[in-house]
C-alpha atoms as a PDB file:
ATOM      1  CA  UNK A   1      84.114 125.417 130.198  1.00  0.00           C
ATOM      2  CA  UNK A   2      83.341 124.824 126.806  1.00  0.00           C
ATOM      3  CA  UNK A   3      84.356 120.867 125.442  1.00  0.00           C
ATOM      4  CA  UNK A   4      86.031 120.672 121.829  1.00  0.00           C
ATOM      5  CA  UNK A   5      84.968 117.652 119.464  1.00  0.00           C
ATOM      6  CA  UNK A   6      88.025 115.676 117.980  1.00  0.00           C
ATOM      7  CA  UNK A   7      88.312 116.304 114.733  1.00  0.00           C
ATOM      8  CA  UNK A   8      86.566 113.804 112.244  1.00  0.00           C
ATOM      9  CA  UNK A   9      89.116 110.985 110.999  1.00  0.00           C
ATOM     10  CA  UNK A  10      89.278 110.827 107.875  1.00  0.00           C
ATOM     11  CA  UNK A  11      88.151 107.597 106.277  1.00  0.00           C
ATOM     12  CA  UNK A  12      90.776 105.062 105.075  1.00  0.00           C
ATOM     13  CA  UNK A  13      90.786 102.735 101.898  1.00  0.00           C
ATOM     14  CA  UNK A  14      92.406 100.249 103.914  1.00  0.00           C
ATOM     15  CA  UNK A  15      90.077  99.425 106.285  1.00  0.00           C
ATOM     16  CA  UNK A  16      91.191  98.542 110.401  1.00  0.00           C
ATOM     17  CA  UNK A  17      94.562  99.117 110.563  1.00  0.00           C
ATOM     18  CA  UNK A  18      96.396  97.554 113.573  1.00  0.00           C
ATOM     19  CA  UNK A  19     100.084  97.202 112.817  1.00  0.00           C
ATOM     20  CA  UNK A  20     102.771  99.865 111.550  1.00  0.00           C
ATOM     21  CA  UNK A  21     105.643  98.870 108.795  1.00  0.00           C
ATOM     22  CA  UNK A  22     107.902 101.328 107.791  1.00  0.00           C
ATOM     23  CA  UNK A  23     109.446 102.085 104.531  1.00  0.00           C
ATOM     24  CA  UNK A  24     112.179 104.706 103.518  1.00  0.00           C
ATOM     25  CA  UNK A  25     112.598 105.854 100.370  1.00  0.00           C
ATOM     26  CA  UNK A  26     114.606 108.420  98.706  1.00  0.00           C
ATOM     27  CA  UNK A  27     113.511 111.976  97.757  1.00  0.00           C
ATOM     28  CA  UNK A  28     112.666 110.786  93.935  1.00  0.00           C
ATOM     29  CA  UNK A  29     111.061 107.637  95.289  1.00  0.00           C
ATOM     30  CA  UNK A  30     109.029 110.230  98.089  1.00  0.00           C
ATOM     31  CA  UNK A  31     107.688 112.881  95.004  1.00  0.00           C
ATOM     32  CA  UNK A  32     106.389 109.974  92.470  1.00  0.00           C
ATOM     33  CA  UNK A  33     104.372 108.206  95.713  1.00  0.00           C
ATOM     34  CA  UNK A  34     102.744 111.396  96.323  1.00  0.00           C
ATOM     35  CA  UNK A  35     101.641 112.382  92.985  1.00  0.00           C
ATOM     36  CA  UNK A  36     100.240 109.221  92.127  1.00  0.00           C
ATOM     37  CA  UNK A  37      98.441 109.173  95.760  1.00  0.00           C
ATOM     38  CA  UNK A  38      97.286 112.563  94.826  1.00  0.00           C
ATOM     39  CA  UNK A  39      96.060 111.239  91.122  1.00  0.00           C
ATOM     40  CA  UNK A  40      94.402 108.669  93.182  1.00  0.00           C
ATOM     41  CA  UNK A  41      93.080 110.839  95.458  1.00  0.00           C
ATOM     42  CA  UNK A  42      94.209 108.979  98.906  1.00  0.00           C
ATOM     43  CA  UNK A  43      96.820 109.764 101.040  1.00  0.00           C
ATOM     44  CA  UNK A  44     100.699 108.193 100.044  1.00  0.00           C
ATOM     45  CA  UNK A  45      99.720 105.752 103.053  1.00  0.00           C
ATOM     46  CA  UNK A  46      96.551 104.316 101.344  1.00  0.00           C
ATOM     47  CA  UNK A  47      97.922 104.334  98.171  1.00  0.00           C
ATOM     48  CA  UNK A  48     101.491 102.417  99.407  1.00  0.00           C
ATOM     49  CA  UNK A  49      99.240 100.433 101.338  1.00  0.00           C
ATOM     50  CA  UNK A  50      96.634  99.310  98.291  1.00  0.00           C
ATOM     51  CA  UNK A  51      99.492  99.058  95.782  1.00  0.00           C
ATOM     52  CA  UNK A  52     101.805  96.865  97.830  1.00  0.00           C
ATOM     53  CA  UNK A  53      99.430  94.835  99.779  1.00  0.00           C
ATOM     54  CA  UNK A  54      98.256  93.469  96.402  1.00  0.00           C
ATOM     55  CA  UNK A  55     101.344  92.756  94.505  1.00  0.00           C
ATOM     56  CA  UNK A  56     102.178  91.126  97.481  1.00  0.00           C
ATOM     57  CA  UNK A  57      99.299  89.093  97.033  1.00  0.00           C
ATOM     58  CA  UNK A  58      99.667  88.403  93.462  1.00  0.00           C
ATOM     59  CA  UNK A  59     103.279  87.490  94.521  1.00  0.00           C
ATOM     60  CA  UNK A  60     102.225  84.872  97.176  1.00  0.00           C
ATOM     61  CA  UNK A  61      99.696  83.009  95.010  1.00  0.00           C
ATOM     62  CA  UNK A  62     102.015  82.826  91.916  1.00  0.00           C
ATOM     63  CA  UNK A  63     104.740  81.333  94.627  1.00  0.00           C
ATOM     64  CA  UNK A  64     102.201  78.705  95.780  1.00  0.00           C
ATOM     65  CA  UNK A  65     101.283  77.766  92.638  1.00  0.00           C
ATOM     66  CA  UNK A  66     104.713  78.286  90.987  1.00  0.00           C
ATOM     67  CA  UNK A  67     103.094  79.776  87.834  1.00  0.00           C
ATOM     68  CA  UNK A  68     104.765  82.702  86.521  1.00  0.00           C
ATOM     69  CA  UNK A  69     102.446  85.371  85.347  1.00  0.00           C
ATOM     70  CA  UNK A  70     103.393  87.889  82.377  1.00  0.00           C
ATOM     71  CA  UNK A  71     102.436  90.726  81.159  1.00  0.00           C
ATOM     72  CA  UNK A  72     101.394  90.770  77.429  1.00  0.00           C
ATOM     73  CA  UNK A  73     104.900  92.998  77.148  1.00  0.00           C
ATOM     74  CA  UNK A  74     106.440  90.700  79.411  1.00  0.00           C
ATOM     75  CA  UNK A  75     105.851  87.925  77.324  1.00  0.00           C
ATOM     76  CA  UNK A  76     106.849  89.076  73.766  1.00  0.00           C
ATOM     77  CA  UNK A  77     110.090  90.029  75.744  1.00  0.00           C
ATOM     78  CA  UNK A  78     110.138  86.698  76.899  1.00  0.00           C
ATOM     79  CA  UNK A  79     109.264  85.104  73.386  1.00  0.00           C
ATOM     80  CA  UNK A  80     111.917  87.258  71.830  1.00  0.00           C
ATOM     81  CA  UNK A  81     114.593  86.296  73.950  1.00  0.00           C
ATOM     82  CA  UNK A  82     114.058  82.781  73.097  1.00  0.00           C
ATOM     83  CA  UNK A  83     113.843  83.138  69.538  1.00  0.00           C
ATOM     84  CA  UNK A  84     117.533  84.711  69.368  1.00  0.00           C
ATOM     85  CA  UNK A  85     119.671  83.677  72.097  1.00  0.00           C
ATOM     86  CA  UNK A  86     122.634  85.722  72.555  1.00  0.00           C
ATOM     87  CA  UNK A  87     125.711  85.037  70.749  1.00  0.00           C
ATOM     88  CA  UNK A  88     128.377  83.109  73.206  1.00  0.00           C
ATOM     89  CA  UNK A  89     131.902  84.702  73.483  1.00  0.00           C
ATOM     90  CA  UNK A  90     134.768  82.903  72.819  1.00  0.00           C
ATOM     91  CA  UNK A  91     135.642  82.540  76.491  1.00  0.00           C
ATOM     92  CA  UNK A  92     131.979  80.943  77.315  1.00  0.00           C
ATOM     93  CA  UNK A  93     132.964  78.609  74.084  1.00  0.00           C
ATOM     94  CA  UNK A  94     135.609  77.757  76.266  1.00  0.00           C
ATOM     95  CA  UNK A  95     134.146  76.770  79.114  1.00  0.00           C
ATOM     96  CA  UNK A  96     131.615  74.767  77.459  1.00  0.00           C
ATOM     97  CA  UNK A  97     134.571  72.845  75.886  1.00  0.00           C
ATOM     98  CA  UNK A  98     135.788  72.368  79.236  1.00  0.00           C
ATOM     99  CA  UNK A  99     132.663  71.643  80.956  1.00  0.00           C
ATOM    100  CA  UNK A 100     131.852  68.736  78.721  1.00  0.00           C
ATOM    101  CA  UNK A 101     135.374  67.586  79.359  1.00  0.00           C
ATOM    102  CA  UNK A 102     136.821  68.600  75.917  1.00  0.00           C
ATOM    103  CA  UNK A 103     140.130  70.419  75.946  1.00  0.00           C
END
């Protein structure tokens, strides 16, 4: 009788796992995961895992401190949308007229 050894696991980025979460995602969604796993060189898990797990974190600590954080894109956007406010229509006119009880 002649005893097989498991196969080696192969290591993870992400450390002891112990709980499951699944995520579906369309076909599109599926291909660009892959590639950039494959860029990365991990498995879509790891690199869901990595890339999730630490915008999740970055959302959680901007939450508790209630800071916003920008990108340097993000906030010329930002900066540019201030400096020229849209136009209002006639209708929001209107309603501004009416709101500060105008007719």
């Amino acid at each position: 009788m002649t005893t097989q050894a498991a196969p080696p696991r192969r290591a993870s980025i992400a450390g002891n796992k112990t709980a499951n979460l699944m995520v579906r995602v369309d076909p599109s969604s599926k291909q660009v995961i892959a590639r950039a796993a494959r860029i990365r060189g991990v498995s879509a898990s790891d690199y869901v895992r990595t890339v999730v797990v630490a915008q999740a974190r970055r959302e959680v600590d901007e939450a508790r401190t209630r800071t916003i954080v920008l990108t340097p894109e993000e906030q010329l956007a930002f900066w540019q949308a201030l400096e020229q406010p849209a136009s209002l229509t006639p209708r929001q006119r209107e309603l501004g007229r009416l709101m500060r009880g105008g007719r």
